[in-house]
C-alpha atoms as a PDB file:
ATOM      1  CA  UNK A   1      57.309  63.626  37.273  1.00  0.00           C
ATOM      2  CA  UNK A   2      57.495  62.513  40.918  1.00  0.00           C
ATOM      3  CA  UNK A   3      61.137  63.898  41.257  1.00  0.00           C
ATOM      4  CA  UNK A   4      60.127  67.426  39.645  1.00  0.00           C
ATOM      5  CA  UNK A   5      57.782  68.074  42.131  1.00  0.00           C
ATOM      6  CA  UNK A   6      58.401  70.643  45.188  1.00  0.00           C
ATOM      7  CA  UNK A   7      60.203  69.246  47.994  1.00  0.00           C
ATOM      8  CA  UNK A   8      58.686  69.165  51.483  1.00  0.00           C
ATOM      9  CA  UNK A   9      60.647  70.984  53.923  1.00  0.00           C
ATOM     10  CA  UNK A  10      61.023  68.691  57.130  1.00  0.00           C
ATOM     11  CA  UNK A  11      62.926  70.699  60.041  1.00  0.00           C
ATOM     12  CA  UNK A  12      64.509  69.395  62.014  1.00  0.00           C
ATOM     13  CA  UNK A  13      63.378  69.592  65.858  1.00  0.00           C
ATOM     14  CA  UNK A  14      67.241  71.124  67.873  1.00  0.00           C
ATOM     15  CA  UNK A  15      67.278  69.912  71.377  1.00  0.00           C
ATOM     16  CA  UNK A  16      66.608  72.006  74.460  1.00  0.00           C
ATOM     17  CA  UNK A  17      69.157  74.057  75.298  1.00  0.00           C
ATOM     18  CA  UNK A  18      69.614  76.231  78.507  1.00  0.00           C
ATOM     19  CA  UNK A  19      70.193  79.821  77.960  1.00  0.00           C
ATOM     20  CA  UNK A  20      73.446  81.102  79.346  1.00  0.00           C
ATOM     21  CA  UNK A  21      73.323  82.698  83.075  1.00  0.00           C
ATOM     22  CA  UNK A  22      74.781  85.412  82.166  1.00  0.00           C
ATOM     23  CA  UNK A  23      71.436  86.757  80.115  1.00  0.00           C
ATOM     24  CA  UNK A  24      69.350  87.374  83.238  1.00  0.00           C
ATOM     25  CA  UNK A  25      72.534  88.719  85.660  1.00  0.00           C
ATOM     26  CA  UNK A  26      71.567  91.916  86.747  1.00  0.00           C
ATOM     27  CA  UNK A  27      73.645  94.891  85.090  1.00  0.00           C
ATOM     28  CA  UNK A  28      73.770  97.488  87.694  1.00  0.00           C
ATOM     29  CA  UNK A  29      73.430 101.521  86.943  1.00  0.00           C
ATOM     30  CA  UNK A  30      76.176 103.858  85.806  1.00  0.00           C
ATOM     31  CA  UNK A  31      77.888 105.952  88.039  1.00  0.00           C
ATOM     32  CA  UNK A  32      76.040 109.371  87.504  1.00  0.00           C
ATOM     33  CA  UNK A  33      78.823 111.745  86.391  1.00  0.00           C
ATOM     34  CA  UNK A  34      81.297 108.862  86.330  1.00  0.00           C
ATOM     35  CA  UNK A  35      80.990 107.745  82.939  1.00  0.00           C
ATOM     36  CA  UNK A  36      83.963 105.281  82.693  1.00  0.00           C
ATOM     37  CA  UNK A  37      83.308 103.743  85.939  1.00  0.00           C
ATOM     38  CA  UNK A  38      83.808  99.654  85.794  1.00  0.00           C
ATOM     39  CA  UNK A  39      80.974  97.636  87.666  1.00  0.00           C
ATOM     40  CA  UNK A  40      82.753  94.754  89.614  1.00  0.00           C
ATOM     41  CA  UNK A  41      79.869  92.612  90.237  1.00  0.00           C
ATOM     42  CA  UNK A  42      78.279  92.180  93.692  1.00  0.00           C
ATOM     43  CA  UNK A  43      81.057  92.060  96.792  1.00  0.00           C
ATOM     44  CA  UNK A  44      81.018  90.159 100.320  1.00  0.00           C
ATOM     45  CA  UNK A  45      81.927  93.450 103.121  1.00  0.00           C
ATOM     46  CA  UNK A  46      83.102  93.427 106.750  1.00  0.00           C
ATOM     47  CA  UNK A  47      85.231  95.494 108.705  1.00  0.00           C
ATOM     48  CA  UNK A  48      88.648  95.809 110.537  1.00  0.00           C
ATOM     49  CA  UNK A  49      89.570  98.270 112.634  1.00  0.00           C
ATOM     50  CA  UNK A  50      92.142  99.714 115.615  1.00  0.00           C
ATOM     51  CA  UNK A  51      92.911  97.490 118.640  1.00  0.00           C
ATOM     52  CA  UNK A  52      93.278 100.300 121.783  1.00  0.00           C
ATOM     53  CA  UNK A  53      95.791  98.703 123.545  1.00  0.00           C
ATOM     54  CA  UNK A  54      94.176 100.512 126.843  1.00  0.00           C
ATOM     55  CA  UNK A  55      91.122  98.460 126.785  1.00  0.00           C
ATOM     56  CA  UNK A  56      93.633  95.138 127.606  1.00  0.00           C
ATOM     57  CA  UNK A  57      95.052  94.855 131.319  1.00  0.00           C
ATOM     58  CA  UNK A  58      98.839  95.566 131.702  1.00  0.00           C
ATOM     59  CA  UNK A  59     100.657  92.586 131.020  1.00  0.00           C
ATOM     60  CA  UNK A  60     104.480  91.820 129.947  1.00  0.00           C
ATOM     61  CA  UNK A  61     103.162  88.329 128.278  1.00  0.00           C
ATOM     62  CA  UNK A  62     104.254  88.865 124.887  1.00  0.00           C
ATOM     63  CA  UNK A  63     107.107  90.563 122.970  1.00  0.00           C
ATOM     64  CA  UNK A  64     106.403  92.739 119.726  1.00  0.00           C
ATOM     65  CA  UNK A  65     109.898  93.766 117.462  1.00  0.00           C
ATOM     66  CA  UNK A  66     109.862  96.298 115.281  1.00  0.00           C
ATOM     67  CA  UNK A  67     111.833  95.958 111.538  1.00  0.00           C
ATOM     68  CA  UNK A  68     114.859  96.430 112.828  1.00  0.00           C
ATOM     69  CA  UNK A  69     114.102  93.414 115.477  1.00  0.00           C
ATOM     70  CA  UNK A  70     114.329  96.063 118.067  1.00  0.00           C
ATOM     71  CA  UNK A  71     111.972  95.280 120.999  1.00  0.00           C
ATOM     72  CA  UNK A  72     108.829  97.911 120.698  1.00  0.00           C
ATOM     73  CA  UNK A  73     107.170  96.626 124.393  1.00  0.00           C
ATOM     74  CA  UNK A  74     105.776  93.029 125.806  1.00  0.00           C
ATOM     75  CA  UNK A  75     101.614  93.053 126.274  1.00  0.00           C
ATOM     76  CA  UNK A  76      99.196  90.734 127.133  1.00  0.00           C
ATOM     77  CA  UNK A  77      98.665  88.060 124.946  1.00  0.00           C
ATOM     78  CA  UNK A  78      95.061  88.594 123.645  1.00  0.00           C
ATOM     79  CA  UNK A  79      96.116  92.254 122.812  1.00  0.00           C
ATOM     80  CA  UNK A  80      98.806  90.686 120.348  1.00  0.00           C
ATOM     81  CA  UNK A  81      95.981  88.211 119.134  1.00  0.00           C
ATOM     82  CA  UNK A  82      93.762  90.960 118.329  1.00  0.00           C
ATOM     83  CA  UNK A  83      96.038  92.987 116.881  1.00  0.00           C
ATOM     84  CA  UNK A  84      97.799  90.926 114.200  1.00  0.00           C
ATOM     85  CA  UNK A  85      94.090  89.684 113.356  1.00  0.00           C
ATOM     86  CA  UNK A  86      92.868  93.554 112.484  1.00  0.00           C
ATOM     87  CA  UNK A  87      96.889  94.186 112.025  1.00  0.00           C
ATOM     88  CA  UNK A  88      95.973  97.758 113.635  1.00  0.00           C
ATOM     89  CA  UNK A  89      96.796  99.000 117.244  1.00  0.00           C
ATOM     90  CA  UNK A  90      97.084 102.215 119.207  1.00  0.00           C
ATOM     91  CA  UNK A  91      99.479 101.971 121.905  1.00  0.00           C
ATOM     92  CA  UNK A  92      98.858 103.298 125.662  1.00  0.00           C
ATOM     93  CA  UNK A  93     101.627 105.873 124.916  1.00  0.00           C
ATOM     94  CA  UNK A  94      99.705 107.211 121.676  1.00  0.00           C
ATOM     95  CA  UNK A  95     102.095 105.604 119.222  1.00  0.00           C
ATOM     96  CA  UNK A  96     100.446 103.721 115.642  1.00  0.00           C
ATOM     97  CA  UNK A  97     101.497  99.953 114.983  1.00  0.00           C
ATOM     98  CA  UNK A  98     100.698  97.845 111.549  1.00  0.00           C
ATOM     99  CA  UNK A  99     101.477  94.447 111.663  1.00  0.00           C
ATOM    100  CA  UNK A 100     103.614  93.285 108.909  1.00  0.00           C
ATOM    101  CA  UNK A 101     102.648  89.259 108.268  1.00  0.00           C
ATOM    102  CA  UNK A 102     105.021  88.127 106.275  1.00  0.00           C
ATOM    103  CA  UNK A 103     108.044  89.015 108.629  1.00  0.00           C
ATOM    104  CA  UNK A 104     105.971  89.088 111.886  1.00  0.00           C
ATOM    105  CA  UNK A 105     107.650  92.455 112.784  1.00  0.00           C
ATOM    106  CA  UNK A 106     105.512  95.833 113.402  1.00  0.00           C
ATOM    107  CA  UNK A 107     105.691  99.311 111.651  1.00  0.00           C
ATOM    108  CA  UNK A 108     105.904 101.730 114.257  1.00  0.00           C
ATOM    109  CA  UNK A 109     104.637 105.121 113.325  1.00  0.00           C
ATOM    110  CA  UNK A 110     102.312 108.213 114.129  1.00  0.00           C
ATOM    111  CA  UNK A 111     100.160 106.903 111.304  1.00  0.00           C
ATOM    112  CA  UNK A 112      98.710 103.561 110.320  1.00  0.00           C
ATOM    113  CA  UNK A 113      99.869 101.359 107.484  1.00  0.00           C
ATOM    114  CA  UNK A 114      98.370  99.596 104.426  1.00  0.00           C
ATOM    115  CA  UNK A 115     100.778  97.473 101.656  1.00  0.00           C
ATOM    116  CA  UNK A 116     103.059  98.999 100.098  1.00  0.00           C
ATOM    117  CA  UNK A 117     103.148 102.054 102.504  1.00  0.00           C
ATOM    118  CA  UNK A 118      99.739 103.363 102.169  1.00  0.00           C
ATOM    119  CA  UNK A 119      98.813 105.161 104.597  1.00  0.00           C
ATOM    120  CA  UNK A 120      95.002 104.244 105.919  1.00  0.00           C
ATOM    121  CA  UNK A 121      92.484 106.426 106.655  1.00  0.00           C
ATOM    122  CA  UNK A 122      89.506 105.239 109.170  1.00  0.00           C
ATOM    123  CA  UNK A 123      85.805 105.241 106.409  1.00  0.00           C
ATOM    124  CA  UNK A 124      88.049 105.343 103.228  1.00  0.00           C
ATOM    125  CA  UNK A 125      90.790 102.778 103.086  1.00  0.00           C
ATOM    126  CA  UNK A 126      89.755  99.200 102.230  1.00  0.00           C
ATOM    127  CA  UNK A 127      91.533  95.956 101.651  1.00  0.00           C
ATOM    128  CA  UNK A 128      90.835  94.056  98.645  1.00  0.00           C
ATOM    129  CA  UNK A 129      92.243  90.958  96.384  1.00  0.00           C
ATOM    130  CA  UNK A 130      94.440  92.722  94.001  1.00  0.00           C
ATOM    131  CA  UNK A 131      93.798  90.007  91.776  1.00  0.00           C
ATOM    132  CA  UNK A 132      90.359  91.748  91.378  1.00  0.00           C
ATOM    133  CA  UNK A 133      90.802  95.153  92.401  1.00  0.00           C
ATOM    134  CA  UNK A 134      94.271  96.489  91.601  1.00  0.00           C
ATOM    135  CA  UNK A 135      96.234  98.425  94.511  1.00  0.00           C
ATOM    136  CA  UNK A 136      95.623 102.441  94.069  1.00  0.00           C
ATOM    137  CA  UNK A 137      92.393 102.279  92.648  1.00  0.00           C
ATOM    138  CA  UNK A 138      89.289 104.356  94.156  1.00  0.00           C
ATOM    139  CA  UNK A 139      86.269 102.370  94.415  1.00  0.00           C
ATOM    140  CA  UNK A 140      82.608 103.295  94.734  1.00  0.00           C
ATOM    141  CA  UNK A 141      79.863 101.640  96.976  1.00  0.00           C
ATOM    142  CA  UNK A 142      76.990 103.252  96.729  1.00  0.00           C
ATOM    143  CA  UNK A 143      75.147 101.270  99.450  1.00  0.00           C
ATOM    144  CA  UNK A 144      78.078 102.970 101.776  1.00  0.00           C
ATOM    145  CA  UNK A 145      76.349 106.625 101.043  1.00  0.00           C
ATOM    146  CA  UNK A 146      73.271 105.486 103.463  1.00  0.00           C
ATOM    147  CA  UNK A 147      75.753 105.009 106.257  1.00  0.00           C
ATOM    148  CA  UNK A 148      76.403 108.166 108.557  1.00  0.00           C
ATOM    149  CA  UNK A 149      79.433 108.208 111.338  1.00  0.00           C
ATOM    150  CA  UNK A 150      78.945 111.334 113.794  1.00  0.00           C
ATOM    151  CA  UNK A 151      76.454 112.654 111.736  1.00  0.00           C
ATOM    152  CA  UNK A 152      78.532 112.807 108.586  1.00  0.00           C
ATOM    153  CA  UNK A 153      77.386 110.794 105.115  1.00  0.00           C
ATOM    154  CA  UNK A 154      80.070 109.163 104.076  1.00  0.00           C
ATOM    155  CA  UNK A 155      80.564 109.449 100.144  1.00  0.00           C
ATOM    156  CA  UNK A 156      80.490 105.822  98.864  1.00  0.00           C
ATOM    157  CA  UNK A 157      84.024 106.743  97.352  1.00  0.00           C
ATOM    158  CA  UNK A 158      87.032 104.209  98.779  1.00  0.00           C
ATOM    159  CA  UNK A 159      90.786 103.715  97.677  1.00  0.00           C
ATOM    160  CA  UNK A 160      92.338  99.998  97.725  1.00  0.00           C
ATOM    161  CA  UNK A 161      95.236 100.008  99.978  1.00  0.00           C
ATOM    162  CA  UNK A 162      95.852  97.085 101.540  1.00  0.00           C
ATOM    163  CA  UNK A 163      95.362  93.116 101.549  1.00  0.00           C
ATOM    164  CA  UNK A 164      94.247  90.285 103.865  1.00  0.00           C
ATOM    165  CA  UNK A 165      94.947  86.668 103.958  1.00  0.00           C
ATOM    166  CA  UNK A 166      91.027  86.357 104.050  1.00  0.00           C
ATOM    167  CA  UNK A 167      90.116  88.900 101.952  1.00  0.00           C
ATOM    168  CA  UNK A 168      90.141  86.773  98.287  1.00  0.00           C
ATOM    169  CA  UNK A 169      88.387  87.102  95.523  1.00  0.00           C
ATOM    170  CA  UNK A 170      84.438  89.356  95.709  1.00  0.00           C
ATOM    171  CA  UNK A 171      85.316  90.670  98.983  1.00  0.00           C
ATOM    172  CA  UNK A 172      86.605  94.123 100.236  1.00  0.00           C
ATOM    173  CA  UNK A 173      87.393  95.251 103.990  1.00  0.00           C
ATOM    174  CA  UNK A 174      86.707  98.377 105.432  1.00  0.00           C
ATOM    175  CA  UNK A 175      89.406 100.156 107.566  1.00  0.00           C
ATOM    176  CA  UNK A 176      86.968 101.902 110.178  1.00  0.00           C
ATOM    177  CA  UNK A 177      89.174 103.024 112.490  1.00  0.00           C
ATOM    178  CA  UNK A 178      87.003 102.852 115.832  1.00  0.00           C
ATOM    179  CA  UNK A 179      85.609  99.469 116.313  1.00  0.00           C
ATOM    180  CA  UNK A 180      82.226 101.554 117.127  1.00  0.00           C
ATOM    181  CA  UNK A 181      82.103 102.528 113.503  1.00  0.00           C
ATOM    182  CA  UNK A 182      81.003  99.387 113.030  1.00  0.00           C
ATOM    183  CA  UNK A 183      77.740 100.152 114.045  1.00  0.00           C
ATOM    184  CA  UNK A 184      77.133 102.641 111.678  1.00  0.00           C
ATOM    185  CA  UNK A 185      77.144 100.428 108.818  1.00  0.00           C
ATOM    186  CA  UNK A 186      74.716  98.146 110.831  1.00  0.00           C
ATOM    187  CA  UNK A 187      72.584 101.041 111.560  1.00  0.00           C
ATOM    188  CA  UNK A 188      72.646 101.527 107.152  1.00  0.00           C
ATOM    189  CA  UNK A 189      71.548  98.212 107.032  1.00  0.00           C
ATOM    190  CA  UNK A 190      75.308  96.781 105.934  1.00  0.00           C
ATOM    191  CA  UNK A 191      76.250  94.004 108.488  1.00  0.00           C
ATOM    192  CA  UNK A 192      79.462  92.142 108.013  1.00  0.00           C
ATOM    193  CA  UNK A 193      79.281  89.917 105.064  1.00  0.00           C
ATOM    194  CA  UNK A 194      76.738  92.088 103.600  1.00  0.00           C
ATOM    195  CA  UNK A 195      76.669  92.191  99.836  1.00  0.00           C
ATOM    196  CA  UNK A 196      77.257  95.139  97.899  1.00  0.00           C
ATOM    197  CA  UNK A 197      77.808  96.939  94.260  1.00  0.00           C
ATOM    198  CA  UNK A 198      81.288  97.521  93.947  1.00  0.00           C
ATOM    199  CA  UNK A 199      82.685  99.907  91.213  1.00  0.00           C
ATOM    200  CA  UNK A 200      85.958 100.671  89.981  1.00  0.00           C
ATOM    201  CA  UNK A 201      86.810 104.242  89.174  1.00  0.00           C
ATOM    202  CA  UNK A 202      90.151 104.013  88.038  1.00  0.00           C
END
């Protein structure tokens, strides 16, 4: 009769088991009126900017070529350091240089240069890893909308135009034209490696 008689359930006790990160990451807000916005994920920020050649003293230290290898001008040396660090310099005569890394030449134009011949504009252009952020695409910030230059909000709304050899992985570079901008964003609150919400709109 023994054998007829209900079983006793025993369970059985599961070890401890830690719940994936991922359950308590912070999802961040839609974009209002962007419904198929893409949140990145939080972002390391600084800043690059124009070198004014007429801040340097006059020197004929260094050569620069352009493309074509034809000489462009020779300047002192820490102007040339500067510059192919922020890879963005105004000449004394007006003219726009972008340094191009790869075949240590300059682009010599009225504009400045991004990859693949963007065009940058100062408060809108940033560089990213295009491993993370694909060339072309307009990004949102929405910490950037605190940040006012000459009394103008700026919109939070960036496009992806160029690279940097430091700029890998989380981590986006804003093309701020005047080094002075810089203090905007410091003024907002965003200091260089500052984190922020990055979205991609398209």
């Amino acid at each position: 009769m023994g054998c007829l008689a209900p079983q006793a359930r025993v369970a059985r006790v599961q070890p401890y088991v830690e719940p994936p990160e991922w359950l308590f990451e912070t999802v961040a807000d839609p974009v209002p009126g962007v419904p198929d916005a893409r949140y990145a994920g939080r972002f390391k920020m600084t800043f690059y900017w124009v070198v004014e050649e007429a801040e340097y003293p006059e020197s004929n230290a260094v050569p620069l070529y352009d493309k074509q290898g034809k000489l462009v001008g020779r300047f002192c040396r820490q102007f040339v350091t500067d510059f192919k660090r922020e890879a963005a310099a105004r000449l004394r005569d007006g003219r726009c240089i972008s340094y191009l890394k790869q075949a240590n030449r300059v682009l010599v134009d009225t504009v400045f240069h991004g990859v693949n011949g963007h065009t940058l504009t100062e408060l809108r252009s940033i560089a990213v890893d295009p491993r993370v952020i694909p060339i072309g695409s307009r990004v949102y910030i929405p910490q950037a909308e605190r940040v006012v230059v000459d009394g103008v909000p700026l919109t939070g709304i960036f496009r992806a135009q160029d690279i940097g050899s430091a700029v890998q992985g989380k981590h986006i570079d804003v093309f701020v034209g005047s080094r002075g901008n810089v203090a905007a964003f410091s003024a907002s609150g965003l200091k260089s490696l500052g984190s922020v919400d990055v979205y991609v709109l398209e």
